[in-house]
C-alpha atoms as a PDB file:
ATOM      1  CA  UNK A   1       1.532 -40.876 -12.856  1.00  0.00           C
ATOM      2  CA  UNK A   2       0.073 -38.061 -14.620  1.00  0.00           C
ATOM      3  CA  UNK A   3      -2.182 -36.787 -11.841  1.00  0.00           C
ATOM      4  CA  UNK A   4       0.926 -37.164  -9.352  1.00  0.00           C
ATOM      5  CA  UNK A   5       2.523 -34.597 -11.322  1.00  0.00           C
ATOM      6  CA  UNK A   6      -0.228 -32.369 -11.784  1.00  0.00           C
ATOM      7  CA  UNK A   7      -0.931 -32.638  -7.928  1.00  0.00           C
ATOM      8  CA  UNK A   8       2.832 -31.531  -7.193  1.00  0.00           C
ATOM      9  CA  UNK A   9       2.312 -28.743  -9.782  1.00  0.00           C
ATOM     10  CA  UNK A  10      -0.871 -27.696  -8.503  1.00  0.00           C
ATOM     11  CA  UNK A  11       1.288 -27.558  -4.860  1.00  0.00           C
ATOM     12  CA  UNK A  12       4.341 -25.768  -5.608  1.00  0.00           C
ATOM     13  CA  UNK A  13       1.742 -23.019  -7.672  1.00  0.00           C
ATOM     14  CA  UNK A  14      -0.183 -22.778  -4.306  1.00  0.00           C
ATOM     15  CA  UNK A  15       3.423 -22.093  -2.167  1.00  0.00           C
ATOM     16  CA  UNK A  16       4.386 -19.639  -4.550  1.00  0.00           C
ATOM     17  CA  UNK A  17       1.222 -17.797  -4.800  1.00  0.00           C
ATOM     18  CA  UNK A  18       1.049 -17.942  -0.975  1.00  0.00           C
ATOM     19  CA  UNK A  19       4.637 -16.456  -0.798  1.00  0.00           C
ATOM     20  CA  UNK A  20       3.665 -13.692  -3.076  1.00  0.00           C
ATOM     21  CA  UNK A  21       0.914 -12.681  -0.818  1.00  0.00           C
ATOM     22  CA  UNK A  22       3.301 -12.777   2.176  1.00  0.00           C
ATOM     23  CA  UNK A  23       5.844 -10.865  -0.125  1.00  0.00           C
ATOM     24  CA  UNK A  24       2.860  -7.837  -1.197  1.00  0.00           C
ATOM     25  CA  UNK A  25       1.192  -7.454   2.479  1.00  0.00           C
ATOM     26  CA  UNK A  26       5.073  -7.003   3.529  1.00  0.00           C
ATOM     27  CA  UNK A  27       5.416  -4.248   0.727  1.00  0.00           C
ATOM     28  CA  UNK A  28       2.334  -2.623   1.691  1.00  0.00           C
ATOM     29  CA  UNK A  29       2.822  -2.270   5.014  1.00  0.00           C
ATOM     30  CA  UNK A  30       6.388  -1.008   4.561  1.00  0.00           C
ATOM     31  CA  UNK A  31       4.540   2.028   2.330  1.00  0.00           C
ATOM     32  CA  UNK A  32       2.827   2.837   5.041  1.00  0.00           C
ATOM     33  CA  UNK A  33       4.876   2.468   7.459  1.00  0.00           C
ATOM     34  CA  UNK A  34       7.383   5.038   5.213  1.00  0.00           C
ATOM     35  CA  UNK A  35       4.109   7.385   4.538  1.00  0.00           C
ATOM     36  CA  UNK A  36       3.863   7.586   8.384  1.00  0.00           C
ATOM     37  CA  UNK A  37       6.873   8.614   8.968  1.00  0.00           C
ATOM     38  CA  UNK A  38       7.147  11.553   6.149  1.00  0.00           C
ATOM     39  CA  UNK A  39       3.752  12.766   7.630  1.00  0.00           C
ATOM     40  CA  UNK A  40       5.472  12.523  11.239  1.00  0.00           C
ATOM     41  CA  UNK A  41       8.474  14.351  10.129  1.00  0.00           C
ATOM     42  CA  UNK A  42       6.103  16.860   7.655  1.00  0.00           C
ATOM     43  CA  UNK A  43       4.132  17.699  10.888  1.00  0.00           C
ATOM     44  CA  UNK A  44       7.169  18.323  13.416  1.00  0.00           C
ATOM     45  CA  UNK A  45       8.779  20.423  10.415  1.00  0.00           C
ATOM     46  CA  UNK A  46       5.643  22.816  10.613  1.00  0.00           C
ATOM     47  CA  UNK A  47       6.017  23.020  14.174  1.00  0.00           C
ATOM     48  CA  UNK A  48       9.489  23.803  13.751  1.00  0.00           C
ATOM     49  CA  UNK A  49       8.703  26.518  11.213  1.00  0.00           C
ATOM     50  CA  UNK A  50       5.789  27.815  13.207  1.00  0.00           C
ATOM     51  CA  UNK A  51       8.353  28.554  16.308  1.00  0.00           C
ATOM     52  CA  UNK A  52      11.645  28.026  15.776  1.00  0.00           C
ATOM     53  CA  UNK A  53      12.563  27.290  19.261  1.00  0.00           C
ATOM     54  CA  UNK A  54      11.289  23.507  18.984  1.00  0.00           C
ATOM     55  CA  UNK A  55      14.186  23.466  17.093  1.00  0.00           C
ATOM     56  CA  UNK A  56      16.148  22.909  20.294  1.00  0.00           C
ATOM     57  CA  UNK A  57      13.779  20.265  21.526  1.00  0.00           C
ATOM     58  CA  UNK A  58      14.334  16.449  21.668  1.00  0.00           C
ATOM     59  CA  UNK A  59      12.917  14.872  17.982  1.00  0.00           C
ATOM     60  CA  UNK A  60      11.267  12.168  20.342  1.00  0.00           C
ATOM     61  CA  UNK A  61       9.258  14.681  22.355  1.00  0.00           C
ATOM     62  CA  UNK A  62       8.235  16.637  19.811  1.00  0.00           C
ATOM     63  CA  UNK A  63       6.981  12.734  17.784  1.00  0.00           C
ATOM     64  CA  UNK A  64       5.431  11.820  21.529  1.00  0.00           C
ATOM     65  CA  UNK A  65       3.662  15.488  21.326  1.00  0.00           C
ATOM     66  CA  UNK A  66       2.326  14.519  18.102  1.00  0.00           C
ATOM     67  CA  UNK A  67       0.947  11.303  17.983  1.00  0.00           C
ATOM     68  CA  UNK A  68      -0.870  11.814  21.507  1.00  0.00           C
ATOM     69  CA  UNK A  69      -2.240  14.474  19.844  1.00  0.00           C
ATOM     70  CA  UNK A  70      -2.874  12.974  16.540  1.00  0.00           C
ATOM     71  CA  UNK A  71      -2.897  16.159  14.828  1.00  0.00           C
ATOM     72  CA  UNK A  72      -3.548  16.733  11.364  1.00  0.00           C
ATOM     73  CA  UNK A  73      -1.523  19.366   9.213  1.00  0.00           C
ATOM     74  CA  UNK A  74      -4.217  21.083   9.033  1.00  0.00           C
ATOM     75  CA  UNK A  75      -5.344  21.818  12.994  1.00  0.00           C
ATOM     76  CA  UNK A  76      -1.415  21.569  13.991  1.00  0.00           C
ATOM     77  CA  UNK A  77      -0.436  24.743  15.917  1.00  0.00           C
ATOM     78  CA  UNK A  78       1.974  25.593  18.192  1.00  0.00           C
ATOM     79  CA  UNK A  79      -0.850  26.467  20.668  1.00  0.00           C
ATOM     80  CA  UNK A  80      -1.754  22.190  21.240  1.00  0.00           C
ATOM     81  CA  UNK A  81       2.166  21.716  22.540  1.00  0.00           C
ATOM     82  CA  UNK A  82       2.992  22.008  26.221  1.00  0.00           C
ATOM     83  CA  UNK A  83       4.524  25.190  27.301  1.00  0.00           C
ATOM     84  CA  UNK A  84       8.301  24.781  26.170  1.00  0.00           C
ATOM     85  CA  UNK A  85       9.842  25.146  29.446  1.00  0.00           C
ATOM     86  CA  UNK A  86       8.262  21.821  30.146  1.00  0.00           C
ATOM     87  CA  UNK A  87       9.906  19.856  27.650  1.00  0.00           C
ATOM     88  CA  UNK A  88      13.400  18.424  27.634  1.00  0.00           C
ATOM     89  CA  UNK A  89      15.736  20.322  25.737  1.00  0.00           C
ATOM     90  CA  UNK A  90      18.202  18.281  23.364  1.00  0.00           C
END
């Protein structure tokens, strides 16, 4: 009886360990997936400040413009975007 026990304890220790795995690999990629986004929305900000008339131009656009582009903060410029005219104003 002893090593029925120990066999259904070993088990349920195996689920739960298995379910904290699933639980962590969820967290982390939720942190990334929020670190993306703040370095999305850092990057269009710059842009933004850089020339203030992106202001008036569709967020999605301006997140299309940047991941094609895959742009660091550091090399981001105004210069890399499409001539404004071209874009769809919000």
């Amino acid at each position: 009886m002893g090593s029925r026990s120990h066999d259904a304890y070993n088990e349920t220790l195996e689920k739960e360990q298995k379910r904290e795995s699933e639980v962590q690999n969820l967290k982390d990629s939720y942190e990334h997936d929020i670190k993306s986004m703040r370095e999305q929305m850092n990057q269009i900000m710059m842009m933004v400040q850089r020339n203030p008339r992106l202001a008036n131009i569709k967020p999605e656009i301006l997140v299309k413009k940047v991941n094609n582009l895959r742009l660091t903060t550091d090399t981001l410029t105004c210069a890399h975007l499409t001539p404004l005219d071209n874009l769809s104003i919000s």
